[in-house]
C-alpha atoms as a PDB file:
ATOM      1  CA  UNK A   1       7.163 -15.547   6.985  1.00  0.00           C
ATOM      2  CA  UNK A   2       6.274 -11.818   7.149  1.00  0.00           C
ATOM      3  CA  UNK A   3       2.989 -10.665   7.838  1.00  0.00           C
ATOM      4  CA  UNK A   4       2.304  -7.071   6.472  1.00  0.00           C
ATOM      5  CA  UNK A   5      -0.461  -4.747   7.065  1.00  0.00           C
ATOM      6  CA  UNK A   6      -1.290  -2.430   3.964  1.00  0.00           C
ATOM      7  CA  UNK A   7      -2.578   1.050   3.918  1.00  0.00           C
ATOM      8  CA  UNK A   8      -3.244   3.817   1.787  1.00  0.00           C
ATOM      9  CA  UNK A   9      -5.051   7.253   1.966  1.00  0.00           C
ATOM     10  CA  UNK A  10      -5.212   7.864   5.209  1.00  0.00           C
ATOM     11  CA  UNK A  11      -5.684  11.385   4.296  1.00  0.00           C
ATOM     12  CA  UNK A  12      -4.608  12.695   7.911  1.00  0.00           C
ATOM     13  CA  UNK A  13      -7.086  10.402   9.721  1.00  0.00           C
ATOM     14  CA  UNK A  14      -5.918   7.055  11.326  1.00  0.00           C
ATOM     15  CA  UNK A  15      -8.698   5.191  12.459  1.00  0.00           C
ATOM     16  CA  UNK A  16      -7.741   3.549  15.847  1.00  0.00           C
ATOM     17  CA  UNK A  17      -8.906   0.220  15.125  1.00  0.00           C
ATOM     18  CA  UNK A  18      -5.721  -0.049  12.551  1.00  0.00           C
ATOM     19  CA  UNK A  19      -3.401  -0.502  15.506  1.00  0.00           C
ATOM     20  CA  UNK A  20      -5.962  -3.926  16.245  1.00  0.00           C
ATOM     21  CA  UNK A  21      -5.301  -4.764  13.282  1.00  0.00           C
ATOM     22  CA  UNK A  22      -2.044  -4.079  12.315  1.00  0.00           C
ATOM     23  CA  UNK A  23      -0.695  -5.518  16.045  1.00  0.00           C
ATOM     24  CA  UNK A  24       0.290  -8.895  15.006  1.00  0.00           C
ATOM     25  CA  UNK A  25       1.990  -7.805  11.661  1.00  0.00           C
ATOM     26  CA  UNK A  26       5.402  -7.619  11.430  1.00  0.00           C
ATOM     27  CA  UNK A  27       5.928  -4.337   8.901  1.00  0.00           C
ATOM     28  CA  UNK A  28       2.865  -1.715   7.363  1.00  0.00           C
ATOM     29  CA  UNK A  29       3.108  -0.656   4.003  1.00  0.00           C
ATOM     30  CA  UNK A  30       1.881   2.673   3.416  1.00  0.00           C
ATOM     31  CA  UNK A  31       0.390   3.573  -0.251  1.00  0.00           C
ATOM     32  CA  UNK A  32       0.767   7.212  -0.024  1.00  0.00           C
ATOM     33  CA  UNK A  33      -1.952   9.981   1.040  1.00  0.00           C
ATOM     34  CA  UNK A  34      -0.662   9.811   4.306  1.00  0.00           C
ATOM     35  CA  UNK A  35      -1.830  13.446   4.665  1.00  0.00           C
ATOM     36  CA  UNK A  36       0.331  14.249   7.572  1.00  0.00           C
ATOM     37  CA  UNK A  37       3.675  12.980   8.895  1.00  0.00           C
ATOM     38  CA  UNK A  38       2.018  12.624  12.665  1.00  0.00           C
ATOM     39  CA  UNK A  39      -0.172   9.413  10.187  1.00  0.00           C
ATOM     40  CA  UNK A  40       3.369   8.281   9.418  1.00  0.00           C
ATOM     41  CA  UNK A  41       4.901   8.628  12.654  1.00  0.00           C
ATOM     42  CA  UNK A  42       1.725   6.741  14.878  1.00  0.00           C
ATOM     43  CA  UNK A  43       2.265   3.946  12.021  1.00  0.00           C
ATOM     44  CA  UNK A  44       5.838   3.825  12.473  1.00  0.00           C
ATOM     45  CA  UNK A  45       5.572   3.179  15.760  1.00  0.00           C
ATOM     46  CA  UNK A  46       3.981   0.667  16.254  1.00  0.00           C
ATOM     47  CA  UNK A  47       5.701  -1.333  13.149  1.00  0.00           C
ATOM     48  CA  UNK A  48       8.530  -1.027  10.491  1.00  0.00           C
ATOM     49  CA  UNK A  49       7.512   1.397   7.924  1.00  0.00           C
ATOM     50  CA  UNK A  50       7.685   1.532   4.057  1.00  0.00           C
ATOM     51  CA  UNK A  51       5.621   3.938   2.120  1.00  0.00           C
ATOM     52  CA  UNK A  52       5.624   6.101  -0.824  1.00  0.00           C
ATOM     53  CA  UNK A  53       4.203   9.654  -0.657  1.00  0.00           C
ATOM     54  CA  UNK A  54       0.841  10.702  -2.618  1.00  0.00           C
ATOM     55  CA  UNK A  55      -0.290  13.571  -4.463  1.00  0.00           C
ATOM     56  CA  UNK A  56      -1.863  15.434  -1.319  1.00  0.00           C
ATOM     57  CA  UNK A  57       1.672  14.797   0.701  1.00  0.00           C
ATOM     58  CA  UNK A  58       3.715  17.875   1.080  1.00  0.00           C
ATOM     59  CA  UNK A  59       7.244  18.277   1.756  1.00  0.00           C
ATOM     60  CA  UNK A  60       7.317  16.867   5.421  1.00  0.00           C
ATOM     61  CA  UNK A  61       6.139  12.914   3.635  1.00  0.00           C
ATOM     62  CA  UNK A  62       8.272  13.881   0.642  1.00  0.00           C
ATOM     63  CA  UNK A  63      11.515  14.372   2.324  1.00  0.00           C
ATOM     64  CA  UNK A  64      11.197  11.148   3.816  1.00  0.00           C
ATOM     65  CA  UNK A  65       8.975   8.924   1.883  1.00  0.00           C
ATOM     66  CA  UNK A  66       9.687   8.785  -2.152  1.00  0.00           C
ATOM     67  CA  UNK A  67       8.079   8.389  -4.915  1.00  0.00           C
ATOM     68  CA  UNK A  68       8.455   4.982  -6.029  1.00  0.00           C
ATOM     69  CA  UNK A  69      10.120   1.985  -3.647  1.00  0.00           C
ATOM     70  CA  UNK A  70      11.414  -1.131  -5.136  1.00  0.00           C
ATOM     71  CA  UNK A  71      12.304  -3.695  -2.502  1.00  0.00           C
ATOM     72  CA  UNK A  72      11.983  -7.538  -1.675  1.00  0.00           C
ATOM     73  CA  UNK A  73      10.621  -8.737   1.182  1.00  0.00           C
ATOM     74  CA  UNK A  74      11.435 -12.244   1.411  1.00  0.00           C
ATOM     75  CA  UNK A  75      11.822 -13.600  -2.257  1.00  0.00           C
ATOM     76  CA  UNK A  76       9.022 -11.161  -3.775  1.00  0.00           C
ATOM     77  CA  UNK A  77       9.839  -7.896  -5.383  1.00  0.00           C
ATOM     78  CA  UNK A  78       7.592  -5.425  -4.694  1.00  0.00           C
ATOM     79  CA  UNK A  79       7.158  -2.219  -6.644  1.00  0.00           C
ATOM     80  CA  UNK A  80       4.816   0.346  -4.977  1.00  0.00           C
ATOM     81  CA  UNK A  81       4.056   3.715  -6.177  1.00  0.00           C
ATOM     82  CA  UNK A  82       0.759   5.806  -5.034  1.00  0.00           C
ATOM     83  CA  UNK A  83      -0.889   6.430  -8.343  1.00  0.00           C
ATOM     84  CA  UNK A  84      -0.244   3.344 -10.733  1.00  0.00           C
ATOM     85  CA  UNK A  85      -3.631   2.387 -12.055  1.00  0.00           C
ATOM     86  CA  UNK A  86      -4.355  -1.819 -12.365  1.00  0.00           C
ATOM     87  CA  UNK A  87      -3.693  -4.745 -14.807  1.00  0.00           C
ATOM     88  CA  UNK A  88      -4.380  -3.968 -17.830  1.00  0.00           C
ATOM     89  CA  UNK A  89      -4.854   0.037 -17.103  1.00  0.00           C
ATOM     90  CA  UNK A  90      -1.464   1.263 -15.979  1.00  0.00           C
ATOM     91  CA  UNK A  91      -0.517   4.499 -16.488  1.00  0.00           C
ATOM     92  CA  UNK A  92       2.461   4.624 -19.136  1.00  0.00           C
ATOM     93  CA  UNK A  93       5.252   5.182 -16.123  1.00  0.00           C
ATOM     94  CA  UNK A  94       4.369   2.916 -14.154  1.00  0.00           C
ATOM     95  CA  UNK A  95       3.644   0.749 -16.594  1.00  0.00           C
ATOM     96  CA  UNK A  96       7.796   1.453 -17.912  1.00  0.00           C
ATOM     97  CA  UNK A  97       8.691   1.062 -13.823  1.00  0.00           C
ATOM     98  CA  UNK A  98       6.930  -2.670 -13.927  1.00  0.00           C
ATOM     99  CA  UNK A  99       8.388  -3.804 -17.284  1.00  0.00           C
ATOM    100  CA  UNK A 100      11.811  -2.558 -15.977  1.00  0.00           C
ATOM    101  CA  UNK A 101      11.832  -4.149 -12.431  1.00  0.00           C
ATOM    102  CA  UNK A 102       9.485  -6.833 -13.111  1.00  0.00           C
ATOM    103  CA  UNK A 103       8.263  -7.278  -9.279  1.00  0.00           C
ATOM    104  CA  UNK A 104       6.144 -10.132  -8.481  1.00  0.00           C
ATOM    105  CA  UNK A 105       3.871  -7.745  -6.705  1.00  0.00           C
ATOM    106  CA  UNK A 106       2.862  -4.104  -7.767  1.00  0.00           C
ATOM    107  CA  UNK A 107       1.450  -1.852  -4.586  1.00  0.00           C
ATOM    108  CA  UNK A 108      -0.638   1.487  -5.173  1.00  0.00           C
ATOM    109  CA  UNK A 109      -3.131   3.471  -3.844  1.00  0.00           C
ATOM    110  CA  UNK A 110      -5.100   6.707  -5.244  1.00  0.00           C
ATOM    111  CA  UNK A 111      -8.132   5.670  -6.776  1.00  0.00           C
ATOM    112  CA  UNK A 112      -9.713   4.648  -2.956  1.00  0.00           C
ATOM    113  CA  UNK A 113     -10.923   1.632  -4.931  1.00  0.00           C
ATOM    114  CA  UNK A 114      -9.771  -1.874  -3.063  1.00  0.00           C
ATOM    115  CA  UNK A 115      -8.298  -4.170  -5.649  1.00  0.00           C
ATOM    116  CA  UNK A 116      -6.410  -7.567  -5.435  1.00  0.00           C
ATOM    117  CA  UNK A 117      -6.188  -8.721  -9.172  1.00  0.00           C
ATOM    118  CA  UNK A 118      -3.405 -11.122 -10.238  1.00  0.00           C
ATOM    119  CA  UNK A 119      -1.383  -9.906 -13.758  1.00  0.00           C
ATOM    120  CA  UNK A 120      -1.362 -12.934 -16.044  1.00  0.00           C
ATOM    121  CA  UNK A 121       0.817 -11.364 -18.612  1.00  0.00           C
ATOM    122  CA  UNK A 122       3.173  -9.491 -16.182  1.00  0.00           C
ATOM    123  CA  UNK A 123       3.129 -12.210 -13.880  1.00  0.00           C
ATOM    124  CA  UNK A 124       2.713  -9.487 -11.167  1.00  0.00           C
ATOM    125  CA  UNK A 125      -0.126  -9.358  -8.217  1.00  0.00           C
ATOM    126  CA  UNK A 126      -1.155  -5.704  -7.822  1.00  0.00           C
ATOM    127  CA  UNK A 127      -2.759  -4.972  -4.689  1.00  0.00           C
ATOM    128  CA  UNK A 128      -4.482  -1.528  -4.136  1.00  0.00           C
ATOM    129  CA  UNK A 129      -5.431  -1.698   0.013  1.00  0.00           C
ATOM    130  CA  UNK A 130      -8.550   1.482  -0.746  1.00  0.00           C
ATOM    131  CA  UNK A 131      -8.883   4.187   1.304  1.00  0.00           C
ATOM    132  CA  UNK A 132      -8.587   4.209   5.168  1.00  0.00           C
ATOM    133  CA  UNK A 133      -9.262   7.537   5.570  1.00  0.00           C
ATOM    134  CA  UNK A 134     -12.322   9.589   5.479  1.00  0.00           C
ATOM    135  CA  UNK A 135     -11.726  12.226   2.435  1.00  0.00           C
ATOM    136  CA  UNK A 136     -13.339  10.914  -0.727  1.00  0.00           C
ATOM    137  CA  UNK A 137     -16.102   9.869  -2.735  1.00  0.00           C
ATOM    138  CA  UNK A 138     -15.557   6.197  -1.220  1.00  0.00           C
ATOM    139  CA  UNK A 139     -18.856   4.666   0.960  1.00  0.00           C
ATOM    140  CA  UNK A 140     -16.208   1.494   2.850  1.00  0.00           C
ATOM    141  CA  UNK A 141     -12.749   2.249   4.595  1.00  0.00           C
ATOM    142  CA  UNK A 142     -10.588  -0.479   3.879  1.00  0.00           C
ATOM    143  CA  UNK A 143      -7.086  -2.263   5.031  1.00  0.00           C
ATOM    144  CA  UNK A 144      -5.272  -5.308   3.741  1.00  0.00           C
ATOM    145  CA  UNK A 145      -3.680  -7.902   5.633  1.00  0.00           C
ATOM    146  CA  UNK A 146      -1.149 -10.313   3.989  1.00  0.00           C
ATOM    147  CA  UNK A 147       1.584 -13.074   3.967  1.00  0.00           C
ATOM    148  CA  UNK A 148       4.847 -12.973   2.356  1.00  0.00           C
ATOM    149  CA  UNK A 149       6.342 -16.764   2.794  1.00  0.00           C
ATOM    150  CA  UNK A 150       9.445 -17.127   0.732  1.00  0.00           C
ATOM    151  CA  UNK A 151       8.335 -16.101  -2.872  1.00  0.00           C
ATOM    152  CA  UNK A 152       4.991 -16.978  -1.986  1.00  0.00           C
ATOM    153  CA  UNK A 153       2.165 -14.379  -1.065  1.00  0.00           C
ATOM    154  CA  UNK A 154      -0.935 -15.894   0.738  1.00  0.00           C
ATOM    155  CA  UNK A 155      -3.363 -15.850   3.377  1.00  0.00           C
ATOM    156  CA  UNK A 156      -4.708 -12.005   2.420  1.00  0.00           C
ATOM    157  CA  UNK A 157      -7.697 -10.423   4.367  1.00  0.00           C
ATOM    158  CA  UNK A 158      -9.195  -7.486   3.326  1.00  0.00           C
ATOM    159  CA  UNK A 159     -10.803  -5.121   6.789  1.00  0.00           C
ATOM    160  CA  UNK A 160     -13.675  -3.152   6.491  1.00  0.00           C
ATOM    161  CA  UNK A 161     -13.428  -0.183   8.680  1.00  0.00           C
ATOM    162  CA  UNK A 162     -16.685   1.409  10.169  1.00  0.00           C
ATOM    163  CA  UNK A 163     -17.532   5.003   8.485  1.00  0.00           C
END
């Protein structure tokens, strides 16, 4: 069983409260918009780290985070890429990423808008944790927690952070 806290446009401003919440998780999953690498680094140490950079991100998250990850944690593979749209609105290349790596679970960020919405004809859960940060039109900061338990994915949470 892995426990994973997700996270996505941060935007350069970690809200203390996510080390609370993010304490008894085993890894974080960032979405991109980390803003900074100092975002990447507080995350990072408190838990294992996998993220992909965002379209604000310079070169200090782009030489270390990429684009697109593909990885399994546990029996699930998860494709995550910052700005992926939702079932049925994917963009076209990350609609061509999902059809070629068929994950079980699709992670993105971007659009600051918290969505959990199952794929029927993919077969894919995309999760899209919001925005934690405070740049944006969004009125609720939001987190995800989750469970990865063999190829299953359960027990998910979603956080409201305080404005």
């Amino acid at each position: 069983m892995t426990r994973i806290g997700l996270i996505s446009d941060t935007h350069n401003y970690l809200d203390e409260t996510v080390f609370d919440h993010f304490k008894d998780c085993d890894e974080i999953w960032h979405g991109g918009d980390f803003g900074t690498i100092e975002i990447a680094n507080k995350l990072k140490a408190l838990k294992p780290l996998k993220g992909v950079y965002g379209n604000i991100d310079g070169m200090d998250i782009r030489s270390i985070y990429p684009e697109q990850l593909v990885f399994m944690c546990e029996g699930v593979k998860v494709l995550m890429r910052h700005i992926g749209g939702y079932p049925p609105k994917y963009n076209p290349e990350t609609k061509k990423e999902i059809l070629l790596h068929q994950p079980q679970l699709f992670i993105s960020g971007h659009s600051h808008i918290l969505k959990v919405m199952y794929d029927e004809k993919l077969s894919c859960l995309h999760m899209n944790p919001g925005a934690a940060g405070k740049q944006g039109w969004h009125k609720v900061r939001t987190l995800i927690r989750f469970v990865v338990d063999g190829k299953e994915m359960k027990d998910c949470e979603v956080i409201e952070l305080s404005l």
